[in-house]
C-alpha atoms as a PDB file:
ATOM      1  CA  UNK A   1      -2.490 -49.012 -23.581  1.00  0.00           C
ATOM      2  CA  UNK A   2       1.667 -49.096 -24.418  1.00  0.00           C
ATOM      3  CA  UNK A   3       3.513 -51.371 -26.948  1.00  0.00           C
ATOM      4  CA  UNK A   4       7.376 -51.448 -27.024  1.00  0.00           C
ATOM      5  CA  UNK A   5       9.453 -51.184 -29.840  1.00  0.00           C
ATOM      6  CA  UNK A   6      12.677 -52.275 -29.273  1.00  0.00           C
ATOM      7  CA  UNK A   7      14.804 -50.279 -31.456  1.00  0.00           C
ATOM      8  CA  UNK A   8      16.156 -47.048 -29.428  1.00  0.00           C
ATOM      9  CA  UNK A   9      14.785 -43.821 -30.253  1.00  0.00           C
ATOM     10  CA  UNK A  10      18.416 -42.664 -30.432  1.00  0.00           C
ATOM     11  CA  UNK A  11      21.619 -44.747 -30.185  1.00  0.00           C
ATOM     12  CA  UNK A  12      23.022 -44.765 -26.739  1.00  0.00           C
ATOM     13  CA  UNK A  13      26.318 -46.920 -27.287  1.00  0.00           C
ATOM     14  CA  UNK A  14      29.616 -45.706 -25.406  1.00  0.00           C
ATOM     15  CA  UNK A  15      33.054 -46.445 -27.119  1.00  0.00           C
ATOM     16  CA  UNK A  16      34.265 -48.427 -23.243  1.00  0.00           C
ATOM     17  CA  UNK A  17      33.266 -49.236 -20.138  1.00  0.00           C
ATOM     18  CA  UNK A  18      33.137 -46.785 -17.293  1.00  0.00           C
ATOM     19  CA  UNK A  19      31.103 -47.602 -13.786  1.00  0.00           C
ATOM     20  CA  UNK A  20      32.458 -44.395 -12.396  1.00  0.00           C
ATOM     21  CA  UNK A  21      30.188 -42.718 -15.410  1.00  0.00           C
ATOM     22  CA  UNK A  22      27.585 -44.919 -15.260  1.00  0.00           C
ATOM     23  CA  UNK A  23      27.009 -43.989 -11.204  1.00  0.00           C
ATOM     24  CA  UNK A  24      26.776 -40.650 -12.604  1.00  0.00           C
ATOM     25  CA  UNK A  25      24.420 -41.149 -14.824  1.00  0.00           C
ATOM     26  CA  UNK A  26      22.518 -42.302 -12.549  1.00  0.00           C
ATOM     27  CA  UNK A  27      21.178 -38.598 -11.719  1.00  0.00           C
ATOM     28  CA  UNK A  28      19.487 -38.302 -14.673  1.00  0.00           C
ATOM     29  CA  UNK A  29      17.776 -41.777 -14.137  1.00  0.00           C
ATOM     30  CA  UNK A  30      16.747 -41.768 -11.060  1.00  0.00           C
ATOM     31  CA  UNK A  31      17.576 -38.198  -9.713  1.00  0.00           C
ATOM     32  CA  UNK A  32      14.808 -35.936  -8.220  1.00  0.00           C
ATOM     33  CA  UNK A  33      15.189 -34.358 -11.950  1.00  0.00           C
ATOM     34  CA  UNK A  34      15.826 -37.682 -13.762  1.00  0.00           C
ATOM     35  CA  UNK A  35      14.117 -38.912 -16.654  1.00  0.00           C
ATOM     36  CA  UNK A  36      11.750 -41.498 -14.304  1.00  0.00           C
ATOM     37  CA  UNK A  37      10.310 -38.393 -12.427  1.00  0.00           C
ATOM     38  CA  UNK A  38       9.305 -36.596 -16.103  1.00  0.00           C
ATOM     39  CA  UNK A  39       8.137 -39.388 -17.482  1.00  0.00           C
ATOM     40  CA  UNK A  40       5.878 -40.206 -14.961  1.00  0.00           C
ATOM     41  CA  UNK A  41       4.409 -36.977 -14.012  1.00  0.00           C
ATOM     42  CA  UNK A  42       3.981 -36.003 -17.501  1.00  0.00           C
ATOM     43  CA  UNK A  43       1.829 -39.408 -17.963  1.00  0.00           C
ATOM     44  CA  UNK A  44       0.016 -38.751 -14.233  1.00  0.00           C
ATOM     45  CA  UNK A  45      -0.746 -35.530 -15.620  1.00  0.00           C
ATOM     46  CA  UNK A  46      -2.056 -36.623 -18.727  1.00  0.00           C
ATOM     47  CA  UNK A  47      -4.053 -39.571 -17.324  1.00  0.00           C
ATOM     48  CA  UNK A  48      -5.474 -37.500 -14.623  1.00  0.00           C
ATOM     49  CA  UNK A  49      -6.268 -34.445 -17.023  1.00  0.00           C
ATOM     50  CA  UNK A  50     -10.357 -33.956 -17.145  1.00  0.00           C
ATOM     51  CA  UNK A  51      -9.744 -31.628 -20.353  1.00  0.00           C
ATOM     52  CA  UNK A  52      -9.953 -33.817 -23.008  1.00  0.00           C
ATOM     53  CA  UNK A  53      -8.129 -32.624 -26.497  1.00  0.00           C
ATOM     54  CA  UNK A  54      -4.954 -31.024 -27.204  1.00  0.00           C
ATOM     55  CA  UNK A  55      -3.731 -30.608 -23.479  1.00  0.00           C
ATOM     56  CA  UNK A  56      -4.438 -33.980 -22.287  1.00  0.00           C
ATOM     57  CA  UNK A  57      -2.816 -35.029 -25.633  1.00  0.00           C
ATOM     58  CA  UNK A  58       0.488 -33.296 -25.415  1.00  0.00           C
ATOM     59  CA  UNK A  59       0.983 -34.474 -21.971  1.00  0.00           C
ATOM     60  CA  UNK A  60       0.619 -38.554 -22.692  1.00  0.00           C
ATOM     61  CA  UNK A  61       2.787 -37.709 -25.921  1.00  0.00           C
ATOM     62  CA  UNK A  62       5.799 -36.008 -24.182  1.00  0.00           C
ATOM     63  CA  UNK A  63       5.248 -38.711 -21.036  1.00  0.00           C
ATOM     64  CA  UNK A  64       5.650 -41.594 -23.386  1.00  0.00           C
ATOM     65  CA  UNK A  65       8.846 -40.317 -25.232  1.00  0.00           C
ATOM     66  CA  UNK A  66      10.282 -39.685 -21.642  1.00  0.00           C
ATOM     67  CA  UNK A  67       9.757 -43.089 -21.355  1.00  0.00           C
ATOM     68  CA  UNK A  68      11.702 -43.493 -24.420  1.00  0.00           C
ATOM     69  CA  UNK A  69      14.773 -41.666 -22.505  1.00  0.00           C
ATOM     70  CA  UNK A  70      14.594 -43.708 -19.486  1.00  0.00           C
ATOM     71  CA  UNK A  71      14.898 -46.981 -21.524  1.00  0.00           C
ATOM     72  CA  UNK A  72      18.280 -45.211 -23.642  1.00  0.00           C
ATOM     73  CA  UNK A  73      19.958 -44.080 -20.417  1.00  0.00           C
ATOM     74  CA  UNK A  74      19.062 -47.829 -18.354  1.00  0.00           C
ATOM     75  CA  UNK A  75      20.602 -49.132 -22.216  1.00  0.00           C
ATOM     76  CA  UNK A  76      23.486 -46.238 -21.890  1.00  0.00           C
ATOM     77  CA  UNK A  77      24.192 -47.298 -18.103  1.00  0.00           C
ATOM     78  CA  UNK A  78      24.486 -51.207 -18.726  1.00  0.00           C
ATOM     79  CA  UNK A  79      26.712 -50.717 -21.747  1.00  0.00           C
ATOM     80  CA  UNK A  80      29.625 -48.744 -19.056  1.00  0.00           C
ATOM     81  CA  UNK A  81      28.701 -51.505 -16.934  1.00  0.00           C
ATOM     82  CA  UNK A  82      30.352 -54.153 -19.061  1.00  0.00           C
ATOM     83  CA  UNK A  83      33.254 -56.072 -17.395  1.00  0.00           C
ATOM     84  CA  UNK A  84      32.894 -54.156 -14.228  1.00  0.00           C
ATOM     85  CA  UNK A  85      35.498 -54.936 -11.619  1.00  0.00           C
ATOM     86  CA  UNK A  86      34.593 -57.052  -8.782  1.00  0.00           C
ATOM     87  CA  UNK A  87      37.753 -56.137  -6.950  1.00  0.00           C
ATOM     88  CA  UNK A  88      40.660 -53.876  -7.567  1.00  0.00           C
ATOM     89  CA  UNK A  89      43.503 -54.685  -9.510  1.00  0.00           C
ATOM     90  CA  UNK A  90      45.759 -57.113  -7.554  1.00  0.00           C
ATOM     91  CA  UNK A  91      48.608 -55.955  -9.458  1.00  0.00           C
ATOM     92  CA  UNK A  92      47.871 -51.796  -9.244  1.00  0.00           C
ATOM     93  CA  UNK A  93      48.764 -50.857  -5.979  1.00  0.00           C
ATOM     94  CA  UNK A  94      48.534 -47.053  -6.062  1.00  0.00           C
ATOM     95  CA  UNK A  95      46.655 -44.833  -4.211  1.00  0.00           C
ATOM     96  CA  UNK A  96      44.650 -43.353  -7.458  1.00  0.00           C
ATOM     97  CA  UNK A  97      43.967 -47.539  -8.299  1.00  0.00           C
ATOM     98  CA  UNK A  98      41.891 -47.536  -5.452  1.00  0.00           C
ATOM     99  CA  UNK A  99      39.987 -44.109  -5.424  1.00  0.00           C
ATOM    100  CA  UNK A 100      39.179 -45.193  -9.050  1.00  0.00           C
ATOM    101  CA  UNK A 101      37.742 -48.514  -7.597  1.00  0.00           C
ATOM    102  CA  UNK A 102      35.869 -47.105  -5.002  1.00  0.00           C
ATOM    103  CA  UNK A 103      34.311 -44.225  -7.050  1.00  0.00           C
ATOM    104  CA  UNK A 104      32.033 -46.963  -8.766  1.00  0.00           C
ATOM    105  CA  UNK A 105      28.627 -47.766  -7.318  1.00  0.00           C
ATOM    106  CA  UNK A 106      28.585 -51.313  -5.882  1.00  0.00           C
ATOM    107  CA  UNK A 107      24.858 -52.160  -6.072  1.00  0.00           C
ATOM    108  CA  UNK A 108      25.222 -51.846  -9.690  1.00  0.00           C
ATOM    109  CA  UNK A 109      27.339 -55.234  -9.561  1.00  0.00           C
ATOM    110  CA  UNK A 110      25.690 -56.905  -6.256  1.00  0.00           C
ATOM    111  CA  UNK A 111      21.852 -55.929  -6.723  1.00  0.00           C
ATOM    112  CA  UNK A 112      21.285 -55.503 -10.528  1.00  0.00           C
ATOM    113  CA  UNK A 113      24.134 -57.970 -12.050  1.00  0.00           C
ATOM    114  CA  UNK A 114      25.569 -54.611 -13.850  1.00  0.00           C
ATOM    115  CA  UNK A 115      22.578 -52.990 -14.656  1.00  0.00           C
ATOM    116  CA  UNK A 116      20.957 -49.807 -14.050  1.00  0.00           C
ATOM    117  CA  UNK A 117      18.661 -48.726 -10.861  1.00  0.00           C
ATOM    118  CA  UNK A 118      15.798 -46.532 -10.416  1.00  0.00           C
ATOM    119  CA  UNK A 119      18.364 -44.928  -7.634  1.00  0.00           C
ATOM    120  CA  UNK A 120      20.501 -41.557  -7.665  1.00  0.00           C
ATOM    121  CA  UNK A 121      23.990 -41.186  -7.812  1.00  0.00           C
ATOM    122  CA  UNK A 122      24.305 -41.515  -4.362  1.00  0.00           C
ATOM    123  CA  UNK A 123      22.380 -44.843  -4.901  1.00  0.00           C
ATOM    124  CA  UNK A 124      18.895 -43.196  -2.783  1.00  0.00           C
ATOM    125  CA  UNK A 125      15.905 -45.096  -4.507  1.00  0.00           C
ATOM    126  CA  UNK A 126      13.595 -43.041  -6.975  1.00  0.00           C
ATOM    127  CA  UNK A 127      10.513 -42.020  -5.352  1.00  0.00           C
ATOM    128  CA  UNK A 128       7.076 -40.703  -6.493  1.00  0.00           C
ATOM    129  CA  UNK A 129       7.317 -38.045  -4.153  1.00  0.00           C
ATOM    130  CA  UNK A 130       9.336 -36.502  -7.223  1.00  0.00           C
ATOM    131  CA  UNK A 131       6.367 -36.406  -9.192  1.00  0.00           C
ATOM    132  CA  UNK A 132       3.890 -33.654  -9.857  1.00  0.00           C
ATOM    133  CA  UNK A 133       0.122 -33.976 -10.585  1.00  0.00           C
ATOM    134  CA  UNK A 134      -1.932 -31.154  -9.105  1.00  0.00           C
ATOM    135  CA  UNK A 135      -4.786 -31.311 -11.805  1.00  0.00           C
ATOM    136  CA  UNK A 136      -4.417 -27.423 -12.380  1.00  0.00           C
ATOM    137  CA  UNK A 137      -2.861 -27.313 -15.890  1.00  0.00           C
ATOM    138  CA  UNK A 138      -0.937 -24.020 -15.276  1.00  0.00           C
ATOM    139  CA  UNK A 139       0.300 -24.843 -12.501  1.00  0.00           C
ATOM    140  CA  UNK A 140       1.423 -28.180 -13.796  1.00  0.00           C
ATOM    141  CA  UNK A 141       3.354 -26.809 -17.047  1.00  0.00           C
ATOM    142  CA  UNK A 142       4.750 -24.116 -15.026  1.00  0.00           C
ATOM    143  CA  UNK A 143       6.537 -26.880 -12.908  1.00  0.00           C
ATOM    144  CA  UNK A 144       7.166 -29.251 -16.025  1.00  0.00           C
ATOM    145  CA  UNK A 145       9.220 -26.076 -17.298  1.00  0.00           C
ATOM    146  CA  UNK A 146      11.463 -26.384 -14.376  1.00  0.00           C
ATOM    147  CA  UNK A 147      11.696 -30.064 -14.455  1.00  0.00           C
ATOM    148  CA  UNK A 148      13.205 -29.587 -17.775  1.00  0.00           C
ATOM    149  CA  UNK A 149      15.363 -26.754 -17.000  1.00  0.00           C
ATOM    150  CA  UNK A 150      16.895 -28.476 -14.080  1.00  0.00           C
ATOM    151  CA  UNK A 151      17.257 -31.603 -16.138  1.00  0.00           C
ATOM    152  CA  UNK A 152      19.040 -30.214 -18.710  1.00  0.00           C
ATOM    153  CA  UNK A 153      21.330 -28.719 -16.286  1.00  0.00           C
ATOM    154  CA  UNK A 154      22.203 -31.826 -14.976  1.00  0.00           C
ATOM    155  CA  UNK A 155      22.465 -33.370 -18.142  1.00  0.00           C
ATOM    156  CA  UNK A 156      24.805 -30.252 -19.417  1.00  0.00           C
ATOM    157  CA  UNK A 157      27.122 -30.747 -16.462  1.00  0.00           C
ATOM    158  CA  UNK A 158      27.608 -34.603 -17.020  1.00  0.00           C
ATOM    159  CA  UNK A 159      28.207 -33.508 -20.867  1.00  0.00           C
ATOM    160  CA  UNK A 160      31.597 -31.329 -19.223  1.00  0.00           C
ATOM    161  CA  UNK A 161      32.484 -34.867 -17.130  1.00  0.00           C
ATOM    162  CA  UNK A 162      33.125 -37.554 -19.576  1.00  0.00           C
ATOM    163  CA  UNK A 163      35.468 -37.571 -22.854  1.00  0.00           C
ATOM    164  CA  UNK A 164      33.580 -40.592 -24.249  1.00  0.00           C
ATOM    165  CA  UNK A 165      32.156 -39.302 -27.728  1.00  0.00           C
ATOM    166  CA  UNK A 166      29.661 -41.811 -27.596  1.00  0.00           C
ATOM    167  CA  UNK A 167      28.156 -41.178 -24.050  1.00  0.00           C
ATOM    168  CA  UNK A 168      28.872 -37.478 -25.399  1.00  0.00           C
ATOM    169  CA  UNK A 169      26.765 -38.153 -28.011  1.00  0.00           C
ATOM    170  CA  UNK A 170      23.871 -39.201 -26.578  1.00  0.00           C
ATOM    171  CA  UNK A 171      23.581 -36.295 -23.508  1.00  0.00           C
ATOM    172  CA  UNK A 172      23.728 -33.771 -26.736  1.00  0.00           C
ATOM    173  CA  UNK A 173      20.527 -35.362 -27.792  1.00  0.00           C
ATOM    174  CA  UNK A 174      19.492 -35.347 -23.782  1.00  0.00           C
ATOM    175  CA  UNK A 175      20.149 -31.686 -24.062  1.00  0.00           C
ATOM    176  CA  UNK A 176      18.453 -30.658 -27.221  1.00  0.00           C
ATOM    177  CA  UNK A 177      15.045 -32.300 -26.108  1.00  0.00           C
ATOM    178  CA  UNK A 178      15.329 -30.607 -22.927  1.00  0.00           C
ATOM    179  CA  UNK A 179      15.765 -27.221 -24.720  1.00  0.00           C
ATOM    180  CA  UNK A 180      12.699 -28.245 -27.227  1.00  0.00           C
ATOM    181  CA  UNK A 181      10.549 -29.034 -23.553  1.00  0.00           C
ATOM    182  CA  UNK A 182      11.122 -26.117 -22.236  1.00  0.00           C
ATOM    183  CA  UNK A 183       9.957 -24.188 -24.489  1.00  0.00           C
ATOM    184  CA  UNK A 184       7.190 -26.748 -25.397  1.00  0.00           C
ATOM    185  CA  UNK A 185       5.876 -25.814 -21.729  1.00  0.00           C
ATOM    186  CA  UNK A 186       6.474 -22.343 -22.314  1.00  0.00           C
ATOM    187  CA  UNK A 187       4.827 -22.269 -25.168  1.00  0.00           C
ATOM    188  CA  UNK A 188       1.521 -24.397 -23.426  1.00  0.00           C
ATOM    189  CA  UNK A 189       1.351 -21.591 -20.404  1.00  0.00           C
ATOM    190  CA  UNK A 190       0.703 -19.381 -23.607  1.00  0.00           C
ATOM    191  CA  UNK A 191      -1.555 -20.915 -24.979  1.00  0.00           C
ATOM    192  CA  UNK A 192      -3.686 -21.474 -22.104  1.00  0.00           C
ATOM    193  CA  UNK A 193      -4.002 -18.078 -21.724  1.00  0.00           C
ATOM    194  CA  UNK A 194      -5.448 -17.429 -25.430  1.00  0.00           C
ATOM    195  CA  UNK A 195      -7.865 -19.750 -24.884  1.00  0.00           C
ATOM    196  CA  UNK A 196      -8.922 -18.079 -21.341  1.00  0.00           C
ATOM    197  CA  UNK A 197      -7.759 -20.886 -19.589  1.00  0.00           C
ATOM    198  CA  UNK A 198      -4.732 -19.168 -17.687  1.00  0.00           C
ATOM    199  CA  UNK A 199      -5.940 -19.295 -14.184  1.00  0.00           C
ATOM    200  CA  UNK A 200      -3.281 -16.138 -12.609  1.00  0.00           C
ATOM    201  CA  UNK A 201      -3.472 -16.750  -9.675  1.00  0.00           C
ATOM    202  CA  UNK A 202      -3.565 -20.713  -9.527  1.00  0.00           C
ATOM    203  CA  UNK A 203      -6.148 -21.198  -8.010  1.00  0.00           C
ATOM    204  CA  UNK A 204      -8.100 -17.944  -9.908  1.00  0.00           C
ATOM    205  CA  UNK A 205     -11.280 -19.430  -8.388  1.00  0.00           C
ATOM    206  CA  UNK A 206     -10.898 -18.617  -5.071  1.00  0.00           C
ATOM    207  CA  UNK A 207     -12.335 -15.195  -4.314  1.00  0.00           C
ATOM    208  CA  UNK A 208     -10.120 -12.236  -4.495  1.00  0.00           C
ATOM    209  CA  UNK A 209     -11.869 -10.721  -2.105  1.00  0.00           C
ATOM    210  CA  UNK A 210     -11.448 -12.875   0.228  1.00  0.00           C
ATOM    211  CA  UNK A 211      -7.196 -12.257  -0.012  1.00  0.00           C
ATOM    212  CA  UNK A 212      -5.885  -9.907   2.880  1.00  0.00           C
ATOM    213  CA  UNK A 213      -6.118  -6.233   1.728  1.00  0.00           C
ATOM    214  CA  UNK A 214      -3.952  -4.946  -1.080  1.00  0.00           C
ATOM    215  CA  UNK A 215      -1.056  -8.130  -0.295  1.00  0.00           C
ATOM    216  CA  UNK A 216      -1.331  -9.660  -3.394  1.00  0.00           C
ATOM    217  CA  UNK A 217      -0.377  -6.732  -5.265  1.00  0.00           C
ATOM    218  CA  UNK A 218       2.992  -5.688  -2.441  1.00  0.00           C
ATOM    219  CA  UNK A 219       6.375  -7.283  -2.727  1.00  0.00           C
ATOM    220  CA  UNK A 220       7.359  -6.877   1.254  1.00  0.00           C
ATOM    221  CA  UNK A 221      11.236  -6.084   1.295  1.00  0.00           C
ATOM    222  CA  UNK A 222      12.554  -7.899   4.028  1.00  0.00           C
ATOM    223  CA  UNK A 223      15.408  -7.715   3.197  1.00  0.00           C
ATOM    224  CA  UNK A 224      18.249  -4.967   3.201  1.00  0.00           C
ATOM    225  CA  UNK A 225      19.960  -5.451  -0.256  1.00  0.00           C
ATOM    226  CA  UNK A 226      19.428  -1.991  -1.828  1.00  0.00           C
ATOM    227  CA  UNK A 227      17.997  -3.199  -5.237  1.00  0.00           C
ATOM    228  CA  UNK A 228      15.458  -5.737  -3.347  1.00  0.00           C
ATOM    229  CA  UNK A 229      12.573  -3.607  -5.107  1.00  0.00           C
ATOM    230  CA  UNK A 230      13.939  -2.708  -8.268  1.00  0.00           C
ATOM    231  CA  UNK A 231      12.575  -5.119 -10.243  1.00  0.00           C
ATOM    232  CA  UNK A 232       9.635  -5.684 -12.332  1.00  0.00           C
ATOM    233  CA  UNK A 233       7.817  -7.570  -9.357  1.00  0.00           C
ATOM    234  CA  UNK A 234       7.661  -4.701  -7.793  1.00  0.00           C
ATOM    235  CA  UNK A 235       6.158  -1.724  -9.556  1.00  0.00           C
ATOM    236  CA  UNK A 236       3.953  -1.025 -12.960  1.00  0.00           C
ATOM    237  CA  UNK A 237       0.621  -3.254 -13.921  1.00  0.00           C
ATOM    238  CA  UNK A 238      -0.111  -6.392 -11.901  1.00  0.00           C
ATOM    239  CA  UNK A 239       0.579  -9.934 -14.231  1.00  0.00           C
ATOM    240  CA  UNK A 240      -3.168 -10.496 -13.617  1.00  0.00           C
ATOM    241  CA  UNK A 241      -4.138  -6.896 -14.815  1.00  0.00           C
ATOM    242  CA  UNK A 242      -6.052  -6.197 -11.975  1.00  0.00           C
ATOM    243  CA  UNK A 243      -3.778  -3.902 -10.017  1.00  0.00           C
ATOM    244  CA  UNK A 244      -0.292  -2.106  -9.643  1.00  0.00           C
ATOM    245  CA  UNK A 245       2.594  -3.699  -7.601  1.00  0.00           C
ATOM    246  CA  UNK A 246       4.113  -1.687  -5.007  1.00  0.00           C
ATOM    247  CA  UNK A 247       6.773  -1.947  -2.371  1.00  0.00           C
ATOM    248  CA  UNK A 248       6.504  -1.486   1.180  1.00  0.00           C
ATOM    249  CA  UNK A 249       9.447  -2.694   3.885  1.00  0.00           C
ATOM    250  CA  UNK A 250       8.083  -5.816   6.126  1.00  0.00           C
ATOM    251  CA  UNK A 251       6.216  -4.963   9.631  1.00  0.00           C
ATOM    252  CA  UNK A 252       5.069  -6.981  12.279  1.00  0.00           C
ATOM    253  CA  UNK A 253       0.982  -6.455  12.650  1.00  0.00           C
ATOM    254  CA  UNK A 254       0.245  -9.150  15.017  1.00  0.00           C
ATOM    255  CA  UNK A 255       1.739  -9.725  19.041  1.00  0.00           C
ATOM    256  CA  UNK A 256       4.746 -11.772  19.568  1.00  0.00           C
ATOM    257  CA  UNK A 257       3.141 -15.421  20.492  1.00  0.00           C
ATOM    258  CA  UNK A 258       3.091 -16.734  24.450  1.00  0.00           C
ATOM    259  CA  UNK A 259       2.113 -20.252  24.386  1.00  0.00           C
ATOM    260  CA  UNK A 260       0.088 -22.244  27.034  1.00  0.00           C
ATOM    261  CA  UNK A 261       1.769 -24.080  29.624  1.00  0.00           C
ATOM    262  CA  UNK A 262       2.122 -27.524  27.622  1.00  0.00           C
ATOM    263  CA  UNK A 263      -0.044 -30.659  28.297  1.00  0.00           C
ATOM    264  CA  UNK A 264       1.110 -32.650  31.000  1.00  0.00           C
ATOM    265  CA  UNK A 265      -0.061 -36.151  29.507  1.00  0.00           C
ATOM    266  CA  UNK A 266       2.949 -35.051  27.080  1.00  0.00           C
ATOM    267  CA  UNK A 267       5.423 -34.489  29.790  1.00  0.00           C
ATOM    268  CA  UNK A 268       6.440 -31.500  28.748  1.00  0.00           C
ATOM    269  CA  UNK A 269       9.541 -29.063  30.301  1.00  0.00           C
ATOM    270  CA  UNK A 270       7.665 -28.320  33.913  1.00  0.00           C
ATOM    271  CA  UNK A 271       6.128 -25.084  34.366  1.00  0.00           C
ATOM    272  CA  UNK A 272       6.663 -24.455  37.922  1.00  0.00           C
ATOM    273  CA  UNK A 273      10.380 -23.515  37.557  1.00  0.00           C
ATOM    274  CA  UNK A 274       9.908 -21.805  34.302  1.00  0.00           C
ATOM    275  CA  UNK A 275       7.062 -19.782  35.641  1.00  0.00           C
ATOM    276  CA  UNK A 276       8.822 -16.408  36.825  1.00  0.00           C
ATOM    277  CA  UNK A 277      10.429 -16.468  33.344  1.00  0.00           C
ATOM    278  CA  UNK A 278       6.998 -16.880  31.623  1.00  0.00           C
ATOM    279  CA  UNK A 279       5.810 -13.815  33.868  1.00  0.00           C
ATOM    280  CA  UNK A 280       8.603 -12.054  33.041  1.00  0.00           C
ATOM    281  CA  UNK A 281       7.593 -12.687  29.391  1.00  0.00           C
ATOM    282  CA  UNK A 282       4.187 -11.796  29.966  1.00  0.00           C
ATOM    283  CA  UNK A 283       4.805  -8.234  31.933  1.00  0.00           C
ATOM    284  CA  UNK A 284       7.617  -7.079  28.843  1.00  0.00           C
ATOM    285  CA  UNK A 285       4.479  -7.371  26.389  1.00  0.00           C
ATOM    286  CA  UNK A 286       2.152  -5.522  29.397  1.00  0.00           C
END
């Protein structure tokens, strides 16, 4: 069950108009990273969790003040919407007149009567593909960490592209929740693991000894950067205590792949030119 309040949870009220701005703020809408993509995974999450308590409770919490953001930057966005232009200026004729114009998104004017879209900057619609809900908490706050982080980087850089204190004012809050979330998720991977809940690897249930020899515990180098290896991930005690990491340069240990001669109904490239070449293939692996 929701209700609404309609006060704002924080004031999002720009000193002018600006559609160039508001198109940008339309990233943190209805971006891959947005605030409609958090706000609805964190509430999938929640709704879907089968651990009832504190888990299942932080998750519809955070969701529904997410929601809370979405509804201060559609507010923010409609507010640099007012007056929009419907043309340019008759009476500017410069070069920089028009850029100016044409920097502004014009589905904010045609399709929404200058108001705010689940869409992107580059107007592409918000999709639920963004969202997250695998059911495996770790997993899950693990991403939600890096929906934060990325968010707040967006939100940062849009911060260093307007000098409009009160659009300035209201990405500073942006920011400062996203640096609480992260290390709210942070700080929920932790606690999973005190209460034994941790699951390294996700899944943990599937049987280790099923995995393919010692490869869970070997970062392959394929690579030829000198300090590939000379990290963490690859010596000392396993993150799952159950082994040591080592380091081993990448090998091939299976034969390179011939394929079949490809089925006719699909009318595939014919084989009966090709063929000496596919013999030729064949006797270099003979």
């Amino acid at each position: 069950m929701f209700t609404h309040t309609h006060a704002l949870q924080y004031e999002a009220k720009p000193d002018g108009p600006d559609p160039d701005f508001a198109r940008k703020m339309q990233e943190v809408l209805g971006g891959q990273w947005g605030e409609m993509t958090v706000a609805t995974q964190y509430l999938l999450q929640g709704w879907n969790c089968r651990l009832p308590g504190k888990y299942k409770d932080l998750l519809l919490a955070i969701g529904t003040e997410e929601l809370a953001h979405v509804e201060m930057i559609v507010t923010m966005i409609d507010r640099l919407l007012d007056h929009i232009p419907l043309k340019p200026d008759s009476a500017d004729r410069t070069k920089e007149a028009a850029a100016g114009y044409g920097q502004h998104n014009p589905q904010h004017a045609i399709v929404n009567g200058a108001g705010a879209s689940y869409i992107d900057s580059m107007g592409n619609p918000w999709t639920g593909a963004y969202v997250t809900a695998s059911g495996n908490l770790m997993a899950d706050f693990m991403y939600n960490a890096t929906a934060e982080m990325q968010g707040r980087l967006q939100v940062a850089r849009l911060y260093n592209m307007t000098d409009d204190p009160g659009v300035k004012d209201l990405l500073r809050f942006l920011i400062t929740r996203d640096h609480y979330h992260q290390q709210q998720w942070l700080a929920a991977v932790e606690e999973l693991k005190d209460d034994g809940l941790e699951g390294i690897p996700v899944p943990e249930a599937f049987p280790l000894e099923e995995e393919v020899a010692d490869l869970g515990y070997v970062f392959i180098d394929a690579s030829d950067g000198p300090e590939a290896a000379a990290g963490r991930w690859a010596s000392g005690p396993s993150v799952d205590g159950r082994a040591t990491f080592s380091a081993r340069p990448i090998e091939a240990t299976a034969d390179a792949p011939i394929l079949p001669p490809g089925d006719p109904r699909l009318y595939p490239t014919p084989q009966t030119t090709g063929q000496n070449l596919l013999q030729k293939a064949k006797d270099m692996l003979t």
